[in-house]
C-alpha atoms as a PDB file:
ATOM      1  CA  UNK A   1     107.569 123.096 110.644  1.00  0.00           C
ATOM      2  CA  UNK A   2     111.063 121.552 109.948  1.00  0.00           C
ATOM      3  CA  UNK A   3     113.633 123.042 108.173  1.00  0.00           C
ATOM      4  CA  UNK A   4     116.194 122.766 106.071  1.00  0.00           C
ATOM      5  CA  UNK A   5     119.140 121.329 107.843  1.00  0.00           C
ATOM      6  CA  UNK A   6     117.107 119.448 110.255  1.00  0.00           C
ATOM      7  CA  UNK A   7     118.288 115.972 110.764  1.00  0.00           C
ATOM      8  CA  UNK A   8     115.206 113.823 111.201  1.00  0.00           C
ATOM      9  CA  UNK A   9     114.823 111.272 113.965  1.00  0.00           C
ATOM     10  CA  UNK A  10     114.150 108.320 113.499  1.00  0.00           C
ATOM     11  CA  UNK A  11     110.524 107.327 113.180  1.00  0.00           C
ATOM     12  CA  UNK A  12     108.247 104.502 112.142  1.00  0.00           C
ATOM     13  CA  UNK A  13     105.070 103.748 110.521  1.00  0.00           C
ATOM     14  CA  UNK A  14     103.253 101.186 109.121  1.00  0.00           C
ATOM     15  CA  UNK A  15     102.244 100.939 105.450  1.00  0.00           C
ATOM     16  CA  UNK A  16      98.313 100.062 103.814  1.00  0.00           C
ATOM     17  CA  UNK A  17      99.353  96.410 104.199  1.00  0.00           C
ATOM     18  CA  UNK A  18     100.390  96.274 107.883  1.00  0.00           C
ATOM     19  CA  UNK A  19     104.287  96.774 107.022  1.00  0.00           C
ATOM     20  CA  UNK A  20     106.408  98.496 109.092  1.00  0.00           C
ATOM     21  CA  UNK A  21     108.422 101.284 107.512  1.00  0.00           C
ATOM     22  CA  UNK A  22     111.494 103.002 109.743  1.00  0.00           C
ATOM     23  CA  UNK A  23     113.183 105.800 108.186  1.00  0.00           C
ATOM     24  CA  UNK A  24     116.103 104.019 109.128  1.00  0.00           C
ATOM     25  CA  UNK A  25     115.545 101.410 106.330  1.00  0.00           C
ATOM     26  CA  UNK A  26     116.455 104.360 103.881  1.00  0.00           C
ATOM     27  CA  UNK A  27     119.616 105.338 105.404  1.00  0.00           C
ATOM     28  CA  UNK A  28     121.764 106.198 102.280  1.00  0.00           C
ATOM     29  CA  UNK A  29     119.103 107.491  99.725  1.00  0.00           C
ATOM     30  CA  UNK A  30     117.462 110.283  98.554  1.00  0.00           C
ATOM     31  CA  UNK A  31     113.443 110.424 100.499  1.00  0.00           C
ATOM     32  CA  UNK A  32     111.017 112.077  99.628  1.00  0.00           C
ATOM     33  CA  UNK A  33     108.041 112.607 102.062  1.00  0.00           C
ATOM     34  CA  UNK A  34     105.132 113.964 101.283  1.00  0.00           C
ATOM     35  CA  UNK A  35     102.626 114.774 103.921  1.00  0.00           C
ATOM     36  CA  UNK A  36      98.728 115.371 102.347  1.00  0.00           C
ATOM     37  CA  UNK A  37      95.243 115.891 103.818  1.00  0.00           C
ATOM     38  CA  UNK A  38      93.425 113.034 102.675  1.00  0.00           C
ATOM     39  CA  UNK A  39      92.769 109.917 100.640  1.00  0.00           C
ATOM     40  CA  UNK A  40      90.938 110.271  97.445  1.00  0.00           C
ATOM     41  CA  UNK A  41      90.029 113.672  97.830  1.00  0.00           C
ATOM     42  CA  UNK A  42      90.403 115.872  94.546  1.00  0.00           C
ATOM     43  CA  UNK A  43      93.776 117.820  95.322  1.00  0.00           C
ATOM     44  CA  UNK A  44      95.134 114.790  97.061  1.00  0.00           C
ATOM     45  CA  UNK A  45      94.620 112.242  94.060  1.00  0.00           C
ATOM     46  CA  UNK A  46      96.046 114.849  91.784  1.00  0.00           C
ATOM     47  CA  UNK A  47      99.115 115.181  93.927  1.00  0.00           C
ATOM     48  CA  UNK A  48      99.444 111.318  94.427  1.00  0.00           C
ATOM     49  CA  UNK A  49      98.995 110.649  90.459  1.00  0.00           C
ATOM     50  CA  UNK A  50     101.302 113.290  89.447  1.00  0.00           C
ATOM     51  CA  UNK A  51     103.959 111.387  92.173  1.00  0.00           C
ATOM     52  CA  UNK A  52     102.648 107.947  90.172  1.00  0.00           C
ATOM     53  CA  UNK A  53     103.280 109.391  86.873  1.00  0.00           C
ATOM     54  CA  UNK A  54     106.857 110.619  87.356  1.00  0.00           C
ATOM     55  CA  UNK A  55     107.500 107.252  89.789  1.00  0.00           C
ATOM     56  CA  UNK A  56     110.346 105.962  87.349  1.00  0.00           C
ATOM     57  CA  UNK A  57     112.187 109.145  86.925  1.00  0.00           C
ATOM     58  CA  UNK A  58     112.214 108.699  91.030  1.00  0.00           C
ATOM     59  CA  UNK A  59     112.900 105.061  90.993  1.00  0.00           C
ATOM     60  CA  UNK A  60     115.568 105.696  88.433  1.00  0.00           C
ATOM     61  CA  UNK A  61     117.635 108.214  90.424  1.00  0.00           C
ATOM     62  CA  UNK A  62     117.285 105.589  93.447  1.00  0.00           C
ATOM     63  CA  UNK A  63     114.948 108.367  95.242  1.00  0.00           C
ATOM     64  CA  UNK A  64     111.860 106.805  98.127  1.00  0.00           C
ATOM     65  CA  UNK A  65     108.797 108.340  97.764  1.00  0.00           C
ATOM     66  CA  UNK A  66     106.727 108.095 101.265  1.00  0.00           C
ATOM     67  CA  UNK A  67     103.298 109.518 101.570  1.00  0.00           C
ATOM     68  CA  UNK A  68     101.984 110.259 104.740  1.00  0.00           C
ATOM     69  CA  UNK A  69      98.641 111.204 106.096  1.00  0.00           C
ATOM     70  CA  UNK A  70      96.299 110.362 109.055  1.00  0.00           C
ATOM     71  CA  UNK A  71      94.083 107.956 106.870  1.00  0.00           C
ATOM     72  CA  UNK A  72      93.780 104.499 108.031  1.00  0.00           C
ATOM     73  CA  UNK A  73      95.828 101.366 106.118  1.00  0.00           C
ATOM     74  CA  UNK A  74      92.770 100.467 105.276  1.00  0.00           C
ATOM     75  CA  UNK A  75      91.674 103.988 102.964  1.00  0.00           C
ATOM     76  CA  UNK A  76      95.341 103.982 101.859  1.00  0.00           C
ATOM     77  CA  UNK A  77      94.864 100.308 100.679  1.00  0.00           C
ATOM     78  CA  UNK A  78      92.073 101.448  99.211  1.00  0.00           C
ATOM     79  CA  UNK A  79      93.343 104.383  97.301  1.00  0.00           C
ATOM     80  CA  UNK A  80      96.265 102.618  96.292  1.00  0.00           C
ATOM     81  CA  UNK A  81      94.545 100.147  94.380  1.00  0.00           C
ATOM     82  CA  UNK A  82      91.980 102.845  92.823  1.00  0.00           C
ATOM     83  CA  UNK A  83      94.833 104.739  91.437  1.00  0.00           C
ATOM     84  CA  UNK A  84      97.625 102.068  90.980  1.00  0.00           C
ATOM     85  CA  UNK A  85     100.011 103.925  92.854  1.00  0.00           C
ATOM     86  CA  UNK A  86     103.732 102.508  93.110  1.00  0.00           C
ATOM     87  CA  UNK A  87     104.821 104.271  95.855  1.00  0.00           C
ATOM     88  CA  UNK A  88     104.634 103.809  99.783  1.00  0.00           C
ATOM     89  CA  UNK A  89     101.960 105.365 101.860  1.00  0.00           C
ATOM     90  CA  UNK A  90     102.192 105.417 105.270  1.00  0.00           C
ATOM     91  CA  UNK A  91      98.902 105.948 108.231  1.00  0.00           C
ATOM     92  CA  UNK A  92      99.870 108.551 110.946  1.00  0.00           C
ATOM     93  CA  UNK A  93      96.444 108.121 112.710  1.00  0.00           C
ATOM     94  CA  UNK A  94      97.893 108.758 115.838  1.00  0.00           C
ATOM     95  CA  UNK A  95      99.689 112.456 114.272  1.00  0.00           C
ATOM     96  CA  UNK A  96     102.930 111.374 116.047  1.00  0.00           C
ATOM     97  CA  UNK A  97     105.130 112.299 113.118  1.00  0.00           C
ATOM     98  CA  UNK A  98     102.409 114.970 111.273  1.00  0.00           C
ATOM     99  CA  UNK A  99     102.876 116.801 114.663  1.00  0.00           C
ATOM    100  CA  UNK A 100     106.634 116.082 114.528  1.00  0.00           C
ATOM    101  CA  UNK A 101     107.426 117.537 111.656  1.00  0.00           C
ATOM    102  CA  UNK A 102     105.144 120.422 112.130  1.00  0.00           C
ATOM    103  CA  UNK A 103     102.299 119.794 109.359  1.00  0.00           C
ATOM    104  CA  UNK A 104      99.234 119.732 111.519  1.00  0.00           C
ATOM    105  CA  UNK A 105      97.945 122.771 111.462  1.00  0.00           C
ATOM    106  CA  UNK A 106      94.695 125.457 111.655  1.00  0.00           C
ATOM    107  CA  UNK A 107      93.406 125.950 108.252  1.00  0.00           C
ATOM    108  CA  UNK A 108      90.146 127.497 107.143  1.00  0.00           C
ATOM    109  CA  UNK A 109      87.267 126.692 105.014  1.00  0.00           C
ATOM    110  CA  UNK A 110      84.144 128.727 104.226  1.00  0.00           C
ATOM    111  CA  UNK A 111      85.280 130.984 107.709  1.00  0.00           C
ATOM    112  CA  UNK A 112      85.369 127.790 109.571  1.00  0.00           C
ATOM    113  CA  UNK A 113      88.615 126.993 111.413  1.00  0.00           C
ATOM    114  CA  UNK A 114      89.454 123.405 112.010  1.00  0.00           C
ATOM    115  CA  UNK A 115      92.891 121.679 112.771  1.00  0.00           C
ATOM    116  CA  UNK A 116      94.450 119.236 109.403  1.00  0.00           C
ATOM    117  CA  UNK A 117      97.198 118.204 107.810  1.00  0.00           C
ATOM    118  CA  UNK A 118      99.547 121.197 105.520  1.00  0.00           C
ATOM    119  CA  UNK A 119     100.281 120.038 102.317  1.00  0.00           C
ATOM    120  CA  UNK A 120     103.937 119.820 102.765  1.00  0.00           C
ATOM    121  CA  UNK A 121     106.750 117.683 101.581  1.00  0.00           C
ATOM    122  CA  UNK A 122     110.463 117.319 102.877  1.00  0.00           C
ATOM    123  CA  UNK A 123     113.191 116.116 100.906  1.00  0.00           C
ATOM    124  CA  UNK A 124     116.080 114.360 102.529  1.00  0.00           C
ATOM    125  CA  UNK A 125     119.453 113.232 101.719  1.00  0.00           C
ATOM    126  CA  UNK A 126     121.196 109.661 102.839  1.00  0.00           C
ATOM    127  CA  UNK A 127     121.843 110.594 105.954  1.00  0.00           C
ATOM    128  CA  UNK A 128     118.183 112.123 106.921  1.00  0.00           C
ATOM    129  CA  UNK A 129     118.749 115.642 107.045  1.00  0.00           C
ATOM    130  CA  UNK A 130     116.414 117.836 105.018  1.00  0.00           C
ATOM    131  CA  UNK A 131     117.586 119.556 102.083  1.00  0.00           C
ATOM    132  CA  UNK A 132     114.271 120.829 100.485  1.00  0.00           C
ATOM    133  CA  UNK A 133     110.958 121.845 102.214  1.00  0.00           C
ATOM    134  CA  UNK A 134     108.115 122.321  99.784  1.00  0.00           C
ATOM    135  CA  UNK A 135     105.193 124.436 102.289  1.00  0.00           C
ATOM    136  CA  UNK A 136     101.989 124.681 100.334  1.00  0.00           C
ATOM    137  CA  UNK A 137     103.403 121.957  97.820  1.00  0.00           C
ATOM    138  CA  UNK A 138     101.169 121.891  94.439  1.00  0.00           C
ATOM    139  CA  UNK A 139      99.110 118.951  94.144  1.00  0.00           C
ATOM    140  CA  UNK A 140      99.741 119.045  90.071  1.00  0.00           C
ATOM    141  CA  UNK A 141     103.484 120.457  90.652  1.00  0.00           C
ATOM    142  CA  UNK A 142     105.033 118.940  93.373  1.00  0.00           C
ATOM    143  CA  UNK A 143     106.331 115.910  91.904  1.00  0.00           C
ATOM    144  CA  UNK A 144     107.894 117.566  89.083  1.00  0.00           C
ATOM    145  CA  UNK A 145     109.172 120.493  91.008  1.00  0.00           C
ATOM    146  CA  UNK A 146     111.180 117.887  92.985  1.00  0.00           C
ATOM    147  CA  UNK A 147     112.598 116.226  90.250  1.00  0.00           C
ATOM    148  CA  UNK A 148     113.871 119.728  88.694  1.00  0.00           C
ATOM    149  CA  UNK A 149     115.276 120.170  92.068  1.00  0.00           C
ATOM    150  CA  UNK A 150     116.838 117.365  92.223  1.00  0.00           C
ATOM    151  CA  UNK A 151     118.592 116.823  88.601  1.00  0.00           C
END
């Protein structure tokens, strides 16, 4: 997993409606990016509403929220407009910057091992280094825990 002090490269993605998103485009601010499992899953849409509901003390401090998972831009389209999130969410189907920054992982449910996505998020100043990793990030507490960070 990245850490703190870890200048990120460069990377892009596209959004649920087919745009392009480069890291690069937020040279200068405050990003947030929060990696989760799934789409519309309980823990995820917990995590993803909590980010909605504290969206304009983010958008007031000029802060970019990105989510990332390996959904489609199709189920992020869909979840989107389900929850009436305000935020970007960018598909990593291909895990080329889950695996990057380290979130892919072995987990374990009911004994079984599979491979999925950490619940992790990475805050990063304007010029892309990482000044906050959140491993195991609360799906109710994450949003606020990064806003008390960075106040």
């Amino acid at each position: 997993m990245l850490e703190v002090g870890t200048k990120v490269k460069d990377f892009t993605l596209n959004d649920a409606f087919g745009k392009a998103h480069a890291l690069s485009d937020y040279q200068g601010k405050t990003v947030v990016i929060y990696f989760y499992p799934k789409d519309d899953t309980p823990g995820c849409t917990t995590q993803a509403c909590a980010f909605r509901d504290a969206y304009d003390d983010f958008k007031k401090n000029d802060i970019v929220v990105l989510g990332i998972s390996k959904d489609s831009p199709e189920s992020h389209k869909l979840f989107i407009e389900k929850y009436d999130l305000p935020f970007i969410l960018l598909s990593d189907e291909a895990l080329d910057v889950i695996n990057y920054f380290g979130v892919y992982v072995e987990k374990s449910m009911y004994g079984k091992k599979y491979m999925g996505v950490s619940r992790s998020t990475f805050i990063l100043n304007g010029s892309g280094i990482i000044t906050h990793v959140f491993e195991k990030a609360s799906p109710s507490e994450n949003a606020d825990d990064i806003l008390k960070v960075l106040k």
